[in-house]
Protein backbone atom coordinates (compact mmCIF):
# COMPACT_ATOMS: atom_id res chain seq x y z
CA UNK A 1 82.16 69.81 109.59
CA UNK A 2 82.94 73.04 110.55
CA UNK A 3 85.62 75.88 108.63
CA UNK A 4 87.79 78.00 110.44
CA UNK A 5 87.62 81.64 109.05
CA UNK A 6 91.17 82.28 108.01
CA UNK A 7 92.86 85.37 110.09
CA UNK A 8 92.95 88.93 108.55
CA UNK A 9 96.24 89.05 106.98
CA UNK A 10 97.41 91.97 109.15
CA UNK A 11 101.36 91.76 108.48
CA UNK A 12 100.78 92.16 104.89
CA UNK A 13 98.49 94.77 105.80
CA UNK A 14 101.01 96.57 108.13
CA UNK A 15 103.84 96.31 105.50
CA UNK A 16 101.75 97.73 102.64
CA UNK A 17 100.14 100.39 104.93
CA UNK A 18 103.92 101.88 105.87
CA UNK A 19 103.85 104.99 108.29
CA UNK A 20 102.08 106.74 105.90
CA UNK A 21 98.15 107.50 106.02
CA UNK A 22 96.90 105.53 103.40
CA UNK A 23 93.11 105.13 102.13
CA UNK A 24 91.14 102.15 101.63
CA UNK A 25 91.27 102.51 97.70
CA UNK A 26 95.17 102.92 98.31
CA UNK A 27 95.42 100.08 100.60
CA UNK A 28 93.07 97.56 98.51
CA UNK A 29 95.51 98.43 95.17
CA UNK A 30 98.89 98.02 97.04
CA UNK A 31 96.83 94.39 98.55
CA UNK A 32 94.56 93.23 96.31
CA UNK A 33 92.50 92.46 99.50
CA UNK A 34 88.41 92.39 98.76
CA UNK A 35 87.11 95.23 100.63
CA UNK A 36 85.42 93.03 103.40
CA UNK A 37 88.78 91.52 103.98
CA UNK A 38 90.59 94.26 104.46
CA UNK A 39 88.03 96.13 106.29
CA UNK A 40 88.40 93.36 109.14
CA UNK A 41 91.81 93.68 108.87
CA UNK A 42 92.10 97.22 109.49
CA UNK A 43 89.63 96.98 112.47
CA UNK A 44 91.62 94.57 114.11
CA UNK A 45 94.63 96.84 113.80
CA UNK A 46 92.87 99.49 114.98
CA UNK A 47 91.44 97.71 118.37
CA UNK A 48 94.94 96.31 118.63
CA UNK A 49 96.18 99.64 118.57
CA UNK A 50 98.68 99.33 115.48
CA UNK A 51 96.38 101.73 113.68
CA UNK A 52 94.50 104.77 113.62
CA UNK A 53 91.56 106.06 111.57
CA UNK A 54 92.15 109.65 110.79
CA UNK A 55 89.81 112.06 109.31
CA UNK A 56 89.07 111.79 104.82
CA UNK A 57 89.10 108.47 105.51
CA UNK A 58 92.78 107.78 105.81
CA UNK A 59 94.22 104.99 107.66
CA UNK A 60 97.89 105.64 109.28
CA UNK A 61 100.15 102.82 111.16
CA UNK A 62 101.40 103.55 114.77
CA UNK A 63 103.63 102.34 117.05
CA UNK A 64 106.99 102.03 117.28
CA UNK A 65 108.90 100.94 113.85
């Protein structure tokens, strides 16, 4: 039997992130998302173009609101 990997929860992730940059220690408090997790999440923002990796580190929703 086979187990589907559940999806990245990337609405929580969008609604914790804001418009503001955000770091990963910032965004794992505000989610409580193991770092893996959220990693994955914020990479499939970031392909899906939702989300931008800026310089430091920082993490910053685009888009339109």
């Amino acid at each position: 039997m086979t187990t589907a990997t559940p999806a990245p929860p990337t609405d929580a992730l969008l609604t914790a992130l804001g418009y503001e940059a955000s770091s990963l220690d910032a965004l794992q408090a505000r989610t409580g998302l193991p770092t893996p997790q959220l990693q994955a999440a914020l990479l499939t923002l970031e392909l899906a173009g939702q989300v931008a990796r800026l310089p430091g580190g920082l993490f910053q929703r685009i888009g339109l609101a």
